[in-house]
Protein backbone atom coordinates (compact mmCIF):
# COMPACT_ATOMS: atom_id res chain seq x y z
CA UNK A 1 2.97 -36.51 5.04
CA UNK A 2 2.09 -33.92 2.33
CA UNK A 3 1.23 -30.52 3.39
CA UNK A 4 -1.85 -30.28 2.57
CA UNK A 5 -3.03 -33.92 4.45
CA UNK A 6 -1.08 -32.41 7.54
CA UNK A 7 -3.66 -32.88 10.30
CA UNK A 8 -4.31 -30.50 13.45
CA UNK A 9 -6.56 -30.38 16.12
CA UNK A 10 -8.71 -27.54 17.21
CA UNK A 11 -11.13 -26.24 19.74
CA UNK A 12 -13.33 -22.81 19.11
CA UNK A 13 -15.66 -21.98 21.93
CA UNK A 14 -18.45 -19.15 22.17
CA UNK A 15 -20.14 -18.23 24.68
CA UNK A 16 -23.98 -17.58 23.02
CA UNK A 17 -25.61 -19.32 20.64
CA UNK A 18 -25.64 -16.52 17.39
CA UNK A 19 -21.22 -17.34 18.06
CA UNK A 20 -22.09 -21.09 18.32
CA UNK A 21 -23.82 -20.91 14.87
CA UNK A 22 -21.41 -18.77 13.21
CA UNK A 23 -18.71 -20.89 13.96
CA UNK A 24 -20.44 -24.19 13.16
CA UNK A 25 -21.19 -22.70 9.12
CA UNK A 26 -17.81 -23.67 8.50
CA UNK A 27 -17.85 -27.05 9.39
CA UNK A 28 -18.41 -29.92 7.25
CA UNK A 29 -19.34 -33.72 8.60
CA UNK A 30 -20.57 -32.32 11.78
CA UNK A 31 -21.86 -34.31 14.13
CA UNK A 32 -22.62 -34.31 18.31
CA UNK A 33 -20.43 -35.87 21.01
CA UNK A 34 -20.57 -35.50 25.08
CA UNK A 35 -18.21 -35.63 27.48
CA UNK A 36 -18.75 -36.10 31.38
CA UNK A 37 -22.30 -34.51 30.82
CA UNK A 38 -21.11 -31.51 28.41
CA UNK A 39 -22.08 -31.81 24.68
CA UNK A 40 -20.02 -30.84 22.37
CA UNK A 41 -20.03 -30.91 18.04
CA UNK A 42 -16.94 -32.24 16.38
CA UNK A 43 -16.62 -31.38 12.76
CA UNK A 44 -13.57 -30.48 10.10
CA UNK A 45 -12.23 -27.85 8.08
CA UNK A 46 -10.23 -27.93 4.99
CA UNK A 47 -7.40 -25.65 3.91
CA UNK A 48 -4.52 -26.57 1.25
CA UNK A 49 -2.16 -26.89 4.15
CA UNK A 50 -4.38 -28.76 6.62
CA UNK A 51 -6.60 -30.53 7.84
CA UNK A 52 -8.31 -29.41 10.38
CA UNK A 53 -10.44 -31.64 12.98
CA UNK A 54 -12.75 -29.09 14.89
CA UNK A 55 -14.32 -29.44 18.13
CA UNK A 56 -16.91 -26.69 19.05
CA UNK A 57 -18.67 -25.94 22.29
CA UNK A 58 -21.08 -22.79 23.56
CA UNK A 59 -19.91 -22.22 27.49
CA UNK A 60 -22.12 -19.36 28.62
CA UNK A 61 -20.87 -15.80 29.93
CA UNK A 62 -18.26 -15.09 32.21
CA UNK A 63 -14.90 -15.42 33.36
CA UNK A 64 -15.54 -18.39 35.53
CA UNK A 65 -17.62 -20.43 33.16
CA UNK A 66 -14.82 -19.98 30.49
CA UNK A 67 -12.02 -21.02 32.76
CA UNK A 68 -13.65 -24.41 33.63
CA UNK A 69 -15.09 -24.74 29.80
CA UNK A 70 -11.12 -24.28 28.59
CA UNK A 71 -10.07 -27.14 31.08
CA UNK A 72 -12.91 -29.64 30.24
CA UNK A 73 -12.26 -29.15 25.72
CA UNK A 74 -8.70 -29.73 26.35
CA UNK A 75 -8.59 -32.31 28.28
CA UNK A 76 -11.62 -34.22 26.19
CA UNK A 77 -9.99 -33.02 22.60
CA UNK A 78 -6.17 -32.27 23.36
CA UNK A 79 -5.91 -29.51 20.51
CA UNK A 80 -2.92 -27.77 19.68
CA UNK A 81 -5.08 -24.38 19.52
CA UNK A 82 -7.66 -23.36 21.28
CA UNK A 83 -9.89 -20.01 20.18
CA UNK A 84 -12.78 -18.24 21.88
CA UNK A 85 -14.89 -16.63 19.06
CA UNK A 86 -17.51 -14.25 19.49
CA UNK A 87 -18.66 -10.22 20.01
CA UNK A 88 -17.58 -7.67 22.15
CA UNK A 89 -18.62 -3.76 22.86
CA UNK A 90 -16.59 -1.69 20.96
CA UNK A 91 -14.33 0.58 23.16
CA UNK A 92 -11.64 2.37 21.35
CA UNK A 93 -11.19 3.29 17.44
CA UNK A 94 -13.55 0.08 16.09
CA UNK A 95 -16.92 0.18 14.58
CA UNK A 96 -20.22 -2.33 14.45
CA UNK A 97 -18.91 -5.58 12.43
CA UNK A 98 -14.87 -4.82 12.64
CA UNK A 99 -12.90 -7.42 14.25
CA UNK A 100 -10.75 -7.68 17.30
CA UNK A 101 -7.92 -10.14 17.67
CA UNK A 102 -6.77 -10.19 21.00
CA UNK A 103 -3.20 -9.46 21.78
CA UNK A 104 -3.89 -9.38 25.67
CA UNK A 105 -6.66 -9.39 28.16
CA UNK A 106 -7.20 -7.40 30.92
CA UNK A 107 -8.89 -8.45 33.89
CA UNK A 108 -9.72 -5.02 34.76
CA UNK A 109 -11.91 -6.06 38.21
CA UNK A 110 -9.04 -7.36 40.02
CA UNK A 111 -7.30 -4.59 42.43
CA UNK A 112 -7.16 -3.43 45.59
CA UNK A 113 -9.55 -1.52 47.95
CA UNK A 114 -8.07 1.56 49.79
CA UNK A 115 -9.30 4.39 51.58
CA UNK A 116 -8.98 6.56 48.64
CA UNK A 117 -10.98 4.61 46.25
CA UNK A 118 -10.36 1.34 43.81
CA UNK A 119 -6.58 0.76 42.82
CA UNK A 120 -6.09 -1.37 39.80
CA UNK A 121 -4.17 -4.28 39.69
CA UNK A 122 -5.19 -6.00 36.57
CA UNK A 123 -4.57 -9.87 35.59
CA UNK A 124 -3.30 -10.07 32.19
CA UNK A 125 -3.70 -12.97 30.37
CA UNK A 126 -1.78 -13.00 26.66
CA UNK A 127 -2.60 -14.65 23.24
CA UNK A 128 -0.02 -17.29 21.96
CA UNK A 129 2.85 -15.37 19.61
CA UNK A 130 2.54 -17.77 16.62
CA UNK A 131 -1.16 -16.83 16.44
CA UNK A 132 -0.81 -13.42 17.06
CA UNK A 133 1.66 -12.62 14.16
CA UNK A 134 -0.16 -15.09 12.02
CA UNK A 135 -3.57 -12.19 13.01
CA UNK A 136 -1.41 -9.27 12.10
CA UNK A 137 -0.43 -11.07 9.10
CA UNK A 138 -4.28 -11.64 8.03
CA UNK A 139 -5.18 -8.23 9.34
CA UNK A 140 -3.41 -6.73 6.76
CA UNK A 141 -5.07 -8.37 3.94
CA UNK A 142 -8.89 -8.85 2.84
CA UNK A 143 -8.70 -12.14 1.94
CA UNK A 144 -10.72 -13.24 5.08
CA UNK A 145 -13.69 -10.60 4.12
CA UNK A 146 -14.43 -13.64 1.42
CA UNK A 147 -15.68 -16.18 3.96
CA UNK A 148 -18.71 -13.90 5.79
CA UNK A 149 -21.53 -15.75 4.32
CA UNK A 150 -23.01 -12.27 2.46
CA UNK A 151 -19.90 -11.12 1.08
CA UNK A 152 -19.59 -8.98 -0.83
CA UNK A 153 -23.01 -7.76 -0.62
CA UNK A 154 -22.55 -6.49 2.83
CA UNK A 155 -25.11 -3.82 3.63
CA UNK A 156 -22.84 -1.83 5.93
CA UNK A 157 -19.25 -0.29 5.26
CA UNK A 158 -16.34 -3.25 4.56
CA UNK A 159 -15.42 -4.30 8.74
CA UNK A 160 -11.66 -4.27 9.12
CA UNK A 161 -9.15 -6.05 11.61
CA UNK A 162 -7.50 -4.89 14.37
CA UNK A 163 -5.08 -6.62 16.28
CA UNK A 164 -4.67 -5.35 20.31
CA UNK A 165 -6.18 -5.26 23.97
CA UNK A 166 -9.30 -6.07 25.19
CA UNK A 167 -10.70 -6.12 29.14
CA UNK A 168 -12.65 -8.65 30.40
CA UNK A 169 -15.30 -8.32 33.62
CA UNK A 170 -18.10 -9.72 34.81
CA UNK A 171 -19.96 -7.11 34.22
CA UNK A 172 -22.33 -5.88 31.26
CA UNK A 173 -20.81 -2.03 29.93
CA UNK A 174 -24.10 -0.89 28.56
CA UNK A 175 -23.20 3.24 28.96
CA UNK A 176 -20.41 5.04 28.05
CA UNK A 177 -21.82 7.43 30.92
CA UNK A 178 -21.24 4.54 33.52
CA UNK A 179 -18.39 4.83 36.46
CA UNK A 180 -17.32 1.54 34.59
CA UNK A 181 -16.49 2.71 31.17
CA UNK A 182 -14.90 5.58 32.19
CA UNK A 183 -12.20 3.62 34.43
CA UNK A 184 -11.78 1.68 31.32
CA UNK A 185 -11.03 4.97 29.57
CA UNK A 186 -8.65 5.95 32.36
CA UNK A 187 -6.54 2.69 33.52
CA UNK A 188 -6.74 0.62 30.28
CA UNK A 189 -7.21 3.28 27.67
CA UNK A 190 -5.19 0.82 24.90
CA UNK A 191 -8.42 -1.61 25.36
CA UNK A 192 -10.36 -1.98 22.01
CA UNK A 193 -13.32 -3.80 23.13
CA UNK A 194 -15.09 -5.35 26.41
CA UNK A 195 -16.21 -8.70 27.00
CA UNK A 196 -16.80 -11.39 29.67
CA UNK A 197 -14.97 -13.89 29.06
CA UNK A 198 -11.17 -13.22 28.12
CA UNK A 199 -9.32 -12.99 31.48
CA UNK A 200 -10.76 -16.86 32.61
CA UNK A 201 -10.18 -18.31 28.87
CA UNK A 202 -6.40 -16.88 28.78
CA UNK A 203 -5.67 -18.27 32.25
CA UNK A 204 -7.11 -22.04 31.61
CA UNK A 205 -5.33 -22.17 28.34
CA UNK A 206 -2.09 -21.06 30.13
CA UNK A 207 -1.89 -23.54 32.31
CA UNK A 208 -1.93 -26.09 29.38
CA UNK A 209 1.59 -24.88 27.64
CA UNK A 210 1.32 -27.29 25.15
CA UNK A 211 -2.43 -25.64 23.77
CA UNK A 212 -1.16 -21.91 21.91
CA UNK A 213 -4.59 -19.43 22.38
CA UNK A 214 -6.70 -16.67 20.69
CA UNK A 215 -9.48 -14.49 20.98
CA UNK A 216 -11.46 -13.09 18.32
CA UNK A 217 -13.98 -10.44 18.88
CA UNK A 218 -16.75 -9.15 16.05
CA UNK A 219 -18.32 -5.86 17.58
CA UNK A 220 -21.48 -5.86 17.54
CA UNK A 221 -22.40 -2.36 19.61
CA UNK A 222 -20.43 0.62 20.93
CA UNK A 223 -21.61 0.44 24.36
CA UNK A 224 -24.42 3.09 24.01
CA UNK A 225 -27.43 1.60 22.50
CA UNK A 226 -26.65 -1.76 22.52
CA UNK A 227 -30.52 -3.07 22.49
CA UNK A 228 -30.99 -0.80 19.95
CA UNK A 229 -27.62 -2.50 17.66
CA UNK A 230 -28.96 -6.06 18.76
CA UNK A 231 -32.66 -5.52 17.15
CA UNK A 232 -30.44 -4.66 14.44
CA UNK A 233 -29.02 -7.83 13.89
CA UNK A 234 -25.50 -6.33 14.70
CA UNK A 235 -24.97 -9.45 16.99
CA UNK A 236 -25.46 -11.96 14.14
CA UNK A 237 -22.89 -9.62 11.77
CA UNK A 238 -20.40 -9.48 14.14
CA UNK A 239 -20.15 -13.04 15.50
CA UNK A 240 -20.12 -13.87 11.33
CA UNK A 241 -17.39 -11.61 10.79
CA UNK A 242 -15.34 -13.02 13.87
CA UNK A 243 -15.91 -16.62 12.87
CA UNK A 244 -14.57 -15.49 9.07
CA UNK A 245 -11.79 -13.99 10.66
CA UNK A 246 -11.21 -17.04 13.28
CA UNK A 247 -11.12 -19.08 9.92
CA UNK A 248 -9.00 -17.38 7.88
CA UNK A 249 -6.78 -17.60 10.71
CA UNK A 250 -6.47 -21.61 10.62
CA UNK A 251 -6.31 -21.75 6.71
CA UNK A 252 -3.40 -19.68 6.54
CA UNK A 253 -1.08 -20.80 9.64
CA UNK A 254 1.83 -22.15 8.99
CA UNK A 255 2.42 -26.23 9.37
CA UNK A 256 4.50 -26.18 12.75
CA UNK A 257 7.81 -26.94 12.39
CA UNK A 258 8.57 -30.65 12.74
CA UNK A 259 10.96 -32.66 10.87
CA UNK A 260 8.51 -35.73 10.55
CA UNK A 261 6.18 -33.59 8.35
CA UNK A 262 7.31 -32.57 4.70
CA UNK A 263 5.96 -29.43 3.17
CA UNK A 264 6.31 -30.26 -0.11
CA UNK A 265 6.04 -28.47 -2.85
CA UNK A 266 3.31 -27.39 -5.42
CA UNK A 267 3.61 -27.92 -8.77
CA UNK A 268 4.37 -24.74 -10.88
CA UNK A 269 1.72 -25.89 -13.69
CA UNK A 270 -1.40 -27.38 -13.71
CA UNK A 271 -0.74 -30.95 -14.78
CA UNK A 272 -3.66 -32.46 -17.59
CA UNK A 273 -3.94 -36.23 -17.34
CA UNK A 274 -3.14 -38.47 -20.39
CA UNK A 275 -5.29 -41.09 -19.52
CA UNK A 276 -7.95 -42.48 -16.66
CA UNK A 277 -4.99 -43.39 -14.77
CA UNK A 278 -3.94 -40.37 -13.92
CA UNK A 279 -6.96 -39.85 -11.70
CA UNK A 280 -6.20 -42.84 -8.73
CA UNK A 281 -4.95 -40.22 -6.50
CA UNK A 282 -7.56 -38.66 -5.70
CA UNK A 283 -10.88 -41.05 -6.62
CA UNK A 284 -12.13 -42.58 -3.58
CA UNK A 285 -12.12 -46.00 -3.11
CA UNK A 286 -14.55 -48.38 -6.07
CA UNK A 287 -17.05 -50.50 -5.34
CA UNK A 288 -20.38 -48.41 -6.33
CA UNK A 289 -23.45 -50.12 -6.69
CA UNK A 290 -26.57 -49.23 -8.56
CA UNK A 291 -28.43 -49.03 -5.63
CA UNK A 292 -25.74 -45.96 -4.54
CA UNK A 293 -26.74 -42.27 -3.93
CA UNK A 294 -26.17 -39.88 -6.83
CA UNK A 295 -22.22 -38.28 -6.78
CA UNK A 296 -22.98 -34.54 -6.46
CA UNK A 297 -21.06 -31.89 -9.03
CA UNK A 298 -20.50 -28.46 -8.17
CA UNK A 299 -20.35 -26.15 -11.29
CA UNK A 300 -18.13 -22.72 -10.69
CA UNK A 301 -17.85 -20.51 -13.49
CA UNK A 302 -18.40 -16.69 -14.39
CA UNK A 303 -21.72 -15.64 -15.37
CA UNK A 304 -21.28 -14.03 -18.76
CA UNK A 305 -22.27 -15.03 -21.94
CA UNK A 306 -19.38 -16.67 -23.41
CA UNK A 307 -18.49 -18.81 -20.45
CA UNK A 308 -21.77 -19.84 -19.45
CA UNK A 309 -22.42 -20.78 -23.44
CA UNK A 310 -18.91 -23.21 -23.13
CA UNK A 311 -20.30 -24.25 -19.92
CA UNK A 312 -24.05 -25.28 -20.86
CA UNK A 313 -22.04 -27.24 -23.82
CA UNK A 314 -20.47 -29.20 -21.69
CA UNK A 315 -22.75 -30.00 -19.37
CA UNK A 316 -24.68 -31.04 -22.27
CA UNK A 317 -22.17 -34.28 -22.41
CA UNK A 318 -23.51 -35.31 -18.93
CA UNK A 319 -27.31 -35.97 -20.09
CA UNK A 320 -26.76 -39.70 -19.71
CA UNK A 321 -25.41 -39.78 -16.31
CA UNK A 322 -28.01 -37.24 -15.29
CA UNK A 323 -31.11 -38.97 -16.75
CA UNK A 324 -29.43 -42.18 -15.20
CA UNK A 325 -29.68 -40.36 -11.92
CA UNK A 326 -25.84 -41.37 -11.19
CA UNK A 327 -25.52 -37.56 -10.77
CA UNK A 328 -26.86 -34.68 -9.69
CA UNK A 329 -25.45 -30.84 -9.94
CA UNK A 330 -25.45 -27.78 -8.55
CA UNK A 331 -24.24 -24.33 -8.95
CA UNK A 332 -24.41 -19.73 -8.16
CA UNK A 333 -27.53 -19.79 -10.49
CA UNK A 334 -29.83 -22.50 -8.69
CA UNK A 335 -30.24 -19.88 -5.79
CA UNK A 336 -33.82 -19.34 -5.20
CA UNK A 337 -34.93 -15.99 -3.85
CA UNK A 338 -35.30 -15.46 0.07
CA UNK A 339 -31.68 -17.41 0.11
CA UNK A 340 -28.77 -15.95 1.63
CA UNK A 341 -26.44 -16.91 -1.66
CA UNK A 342 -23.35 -17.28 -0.25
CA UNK A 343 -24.43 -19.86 2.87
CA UNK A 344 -26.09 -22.00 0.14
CA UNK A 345 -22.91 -21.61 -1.88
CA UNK A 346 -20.82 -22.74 0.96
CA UNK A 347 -23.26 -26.08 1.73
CA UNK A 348 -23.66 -27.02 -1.49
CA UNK A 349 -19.69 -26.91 -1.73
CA UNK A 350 -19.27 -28.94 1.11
CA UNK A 351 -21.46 -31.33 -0.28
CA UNK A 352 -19.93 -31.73 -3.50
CA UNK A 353 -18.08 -34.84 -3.82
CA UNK A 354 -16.61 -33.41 -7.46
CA UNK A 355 -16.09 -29.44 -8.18
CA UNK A 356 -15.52 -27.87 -11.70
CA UNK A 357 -13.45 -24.92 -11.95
CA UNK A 358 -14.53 -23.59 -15.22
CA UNK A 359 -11.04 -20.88 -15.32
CA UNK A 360 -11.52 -18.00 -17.80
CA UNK A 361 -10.33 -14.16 -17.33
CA UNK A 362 -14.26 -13.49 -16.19
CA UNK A 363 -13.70 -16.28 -13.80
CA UNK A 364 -10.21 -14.88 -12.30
CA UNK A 365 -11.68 -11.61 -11.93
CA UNK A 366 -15.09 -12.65 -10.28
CA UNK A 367 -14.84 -12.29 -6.45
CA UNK A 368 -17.64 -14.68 -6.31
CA UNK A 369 -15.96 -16.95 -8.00
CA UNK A 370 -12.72 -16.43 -6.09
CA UNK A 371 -14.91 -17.06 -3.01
CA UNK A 372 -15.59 -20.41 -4.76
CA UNK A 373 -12.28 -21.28 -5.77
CA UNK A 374 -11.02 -21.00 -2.55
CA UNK A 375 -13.43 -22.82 -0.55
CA UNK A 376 -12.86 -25.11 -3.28
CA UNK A 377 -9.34 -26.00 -2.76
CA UNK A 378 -9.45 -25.83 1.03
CA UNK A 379 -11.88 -28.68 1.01
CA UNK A 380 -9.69 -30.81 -1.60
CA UNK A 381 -7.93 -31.80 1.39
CA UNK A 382 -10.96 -34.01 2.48
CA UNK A 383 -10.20 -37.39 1.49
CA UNK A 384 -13.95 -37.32 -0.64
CA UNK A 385 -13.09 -34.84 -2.92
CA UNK A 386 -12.23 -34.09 -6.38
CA UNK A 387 -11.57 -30.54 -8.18
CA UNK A 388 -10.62 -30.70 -12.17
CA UNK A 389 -10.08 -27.31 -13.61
CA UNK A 390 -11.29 -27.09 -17.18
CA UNK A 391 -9.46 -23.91 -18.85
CA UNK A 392 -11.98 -22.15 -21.06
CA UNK A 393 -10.00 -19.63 -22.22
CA UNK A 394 -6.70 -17.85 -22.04
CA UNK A 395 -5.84 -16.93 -18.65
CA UNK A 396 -2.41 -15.37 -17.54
CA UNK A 397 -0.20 -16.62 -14.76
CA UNK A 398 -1.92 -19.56 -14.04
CA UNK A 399 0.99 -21.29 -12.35
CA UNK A 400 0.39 -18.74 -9.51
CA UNK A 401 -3.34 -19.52 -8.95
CA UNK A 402 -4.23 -21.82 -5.69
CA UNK A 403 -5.28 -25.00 -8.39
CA UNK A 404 -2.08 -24.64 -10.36
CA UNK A 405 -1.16 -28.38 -8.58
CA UNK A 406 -3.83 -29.72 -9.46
CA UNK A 407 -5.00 -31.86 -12.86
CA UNK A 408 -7.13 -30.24 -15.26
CA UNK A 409 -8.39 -30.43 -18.81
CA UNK A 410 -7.74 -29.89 -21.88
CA UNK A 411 -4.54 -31.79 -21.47
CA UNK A 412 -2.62 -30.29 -23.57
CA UNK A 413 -3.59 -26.90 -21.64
CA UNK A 414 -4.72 -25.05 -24.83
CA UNK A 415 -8.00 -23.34 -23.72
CA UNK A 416 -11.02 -24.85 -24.88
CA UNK A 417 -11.94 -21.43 -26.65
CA UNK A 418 -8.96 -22.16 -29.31
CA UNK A 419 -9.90 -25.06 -30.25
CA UNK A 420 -12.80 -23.94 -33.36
CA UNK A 421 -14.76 -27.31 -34.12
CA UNK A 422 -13.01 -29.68 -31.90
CA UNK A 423 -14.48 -28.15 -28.92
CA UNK A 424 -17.27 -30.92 -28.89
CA UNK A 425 -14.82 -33.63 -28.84
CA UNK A 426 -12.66 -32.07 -26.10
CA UNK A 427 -16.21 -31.80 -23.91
CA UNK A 428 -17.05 -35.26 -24.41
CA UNK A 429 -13.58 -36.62 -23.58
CA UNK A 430 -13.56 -34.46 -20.28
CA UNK A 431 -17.32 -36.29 -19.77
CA UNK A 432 -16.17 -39.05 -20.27
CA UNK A 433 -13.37 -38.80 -17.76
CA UNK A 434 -16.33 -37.78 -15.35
CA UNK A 435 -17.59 -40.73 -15.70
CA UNK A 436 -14.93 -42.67 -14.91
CA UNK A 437 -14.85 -41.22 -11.79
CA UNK A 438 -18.43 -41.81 -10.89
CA UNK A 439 -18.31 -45.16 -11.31
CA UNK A 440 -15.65 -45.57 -9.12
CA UNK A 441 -16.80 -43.03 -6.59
CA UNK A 442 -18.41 -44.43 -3.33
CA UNK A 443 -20.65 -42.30 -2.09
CA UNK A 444 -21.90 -42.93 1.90
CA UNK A 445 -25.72 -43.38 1.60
């Protein structure tokens, strides 16, 4: 099995329902499933390494609730990992919309009464040391910043990543002038961030040594204020931000080792097809009928005036198909005020059953398109979809870019830009390889 069809199982839980949602953004082909009385959603997620089937649940608050909501998703989905996503109070160093990934959790309310007052004996429940390292290793990038659904026109300073402690309790810590915080402060003073729900997660998943474990925490207050954060919408930014994180987590783990899987290899160039028949790979299976739903296109490209003049050229070529109705496309620009641009970016991608990667210099150096590019190739590895890069113009180091496996036009690889009077031509062959592929393409009505 090829890397990138390497399939893993996976359970996120939250605990309220602005987590829930967050989480659920990600998700393509989601639907609803219930088990002994409890409903959960089972969707996947893509990456160029996996596969990812997802089951999500919301468990409600507390320690207790978790526990028992930990045993129940294992034993219905048997995942390899299992994450809790959501917010936290901010306790130590973070601010409103950073991340927490949980090294440890304290379960600061267990200890002893004695005749001098409370002595601590904390349970300690720890994260799984593949997923840690693979958090540190994410932590220390900004890669993950590109899947929070309003990057990167965040209207607060750019959240970062920490990777440490955290206490759990059943309690709410809404004062930093409480008794509460300030034995926080003095018998877990390494603790980040507070939340209800840690201690009973860690201690259900640890009893099931085969399922490896993670928290991630958004913060959405700093324990002072916290109605006044929540009105805010600092719940809804930090549960987003976790659930990025959370992501970027899966997409970038490494493929356990196992000598029945092979990693492969990518390709060091992008390979151009000479002829149809280089396409069977990856074209779903035939058998379309008039009576089929349209295939959808996704069109990702820079927005300046040279490549969006190539691009309306070539999309030019697909007037027949379109007036046919055999088609239907979609791209950045078709955005209509009152939108939040990159959520519609993200479920129009899923959607896509074919994405073009129009590659120039612009588009290399775009973030947005970046963000495109690499939702792009994560969902490739659903069976139902198709990505052909078409090189506009000159780009450098392309065998280093996440598509350089995969086909693209022109095949030759000379960019479309260099090729004066023949650029016509080049379009209609590549629209003509489009169409192809709609014909054969079933599309689920």
């Amino acid at each position: 099995m090829a890397a990138s069809q390497y399939k893993g199982k996976v359970v996120l839980l939250t605990a309220i329902e602005v987590e829930y949602m967050a989480v659920r953004n990600h998700l393509a082909g989601v639907h609803e499933e219930t088990y002994l009385g409890t409903v959960y959603e089972r969707g996947s997620f893509a990456t160029e390494k996996w596969l990812w089937e997802v089951g999500i649940g919301q468990i409600g608050a507390g320690n207790s609730a978790s526990a028992a909501a930990v045993e129940r998703a294992i034993t219905y989905f048997h995942p390899e990992i299992i994450l809790f996503v959501g917010i936290a109070g901010g306790v130590k160093d973070v601010n409103i919309g950073d991340v927490v990934a949980a090294t440890k959790a304290y379960g600061y309310e267990s200890g002893k009464v004695v005749d001098t007052g409370f002595v601590a004996r904390p349970e300690v429940g720890l994260s799984s040391h593949r997923l840690v390292e693979r958090a540190k290793a994410e932590a220390r990038k900004k890669t993950w910043l590109r899947r929070i659904p309003d990057y990167p026109h965040l209207l607060m300073p750019e959240p970062r990543t920490f990777v440490g402690p955290i206490a759990a309790g059943e309690k709410v810590v809404a004062s930093t002038n409480s008794d509460l915080f300030r034995f926080l402060q003095s018998h877990y003073n390494d603790t980040l961030a507070v939340e209800m729900e840690g201690r009973g997660f860690f201690e259900a998943a640890h009893a099931n040594e085969r399922t490896q474990a993670l928290i991630i925490r958004g913060i959405s207050d700093l324990i002072d204020n916290k109605s006044q954060y929540d009105r805010q919408g600092s719940q809804e930014k930090a549960a987003d931000h976790a659930a990025a994180f959370a992501f970027e987590v899966l997409a970038q783990l490494d493929i356990p080792e196992d000598p029945s899987i092979s990693n492969g290899s990518a390709i060091s160039k992008i390979v151009f097809p000479k002829s149809r028949s280089s396409f069977p790979q990856q074209v779903p299976a035939s058998g379309t009928t008039n009576g089929s739903p349209p295939v959808e296109i996704y069109y990702s490209f820079a927005h300046t005036r040279d490549d969006e003049t190539l691009v309306e050229q070539f999309a030019r070529q697909l007037a027949i198909l379109r007036n046919q109705k055999r088609i239907t496309e979609w791209g950045r620009r078709k955005v209509i005020p009152g939108q939040i641009v990159n959520a519609e970016v993200t479920k129009h991608l899923n959607a896509a059953h074919i994405i073009l990667l129009f590659i120039s210099p612009d588009y290399m150096a775009s973030d947005e398109c970046f963000h495109e590019m690499q939702l792009a190739v994560e969902k490739r590895a659903l069976q139902n979809t198709i990505i052909i890069p078409i090189l506009l113009r000159p780009v450098a180091l392309l065998e280093e870019t996440p598509f350089a496996h995969i086909q693209g036009f022109p095949r030759n690889g000379r960019p479309i830009s260099e090729l004066g009077n023949r650029k016509g031509a080049v379009f209609a062959e590549i629209a003509n390889e489009i169409s192809a592929i709609v014909k054969n393409f079933q599309v689920d009505g």
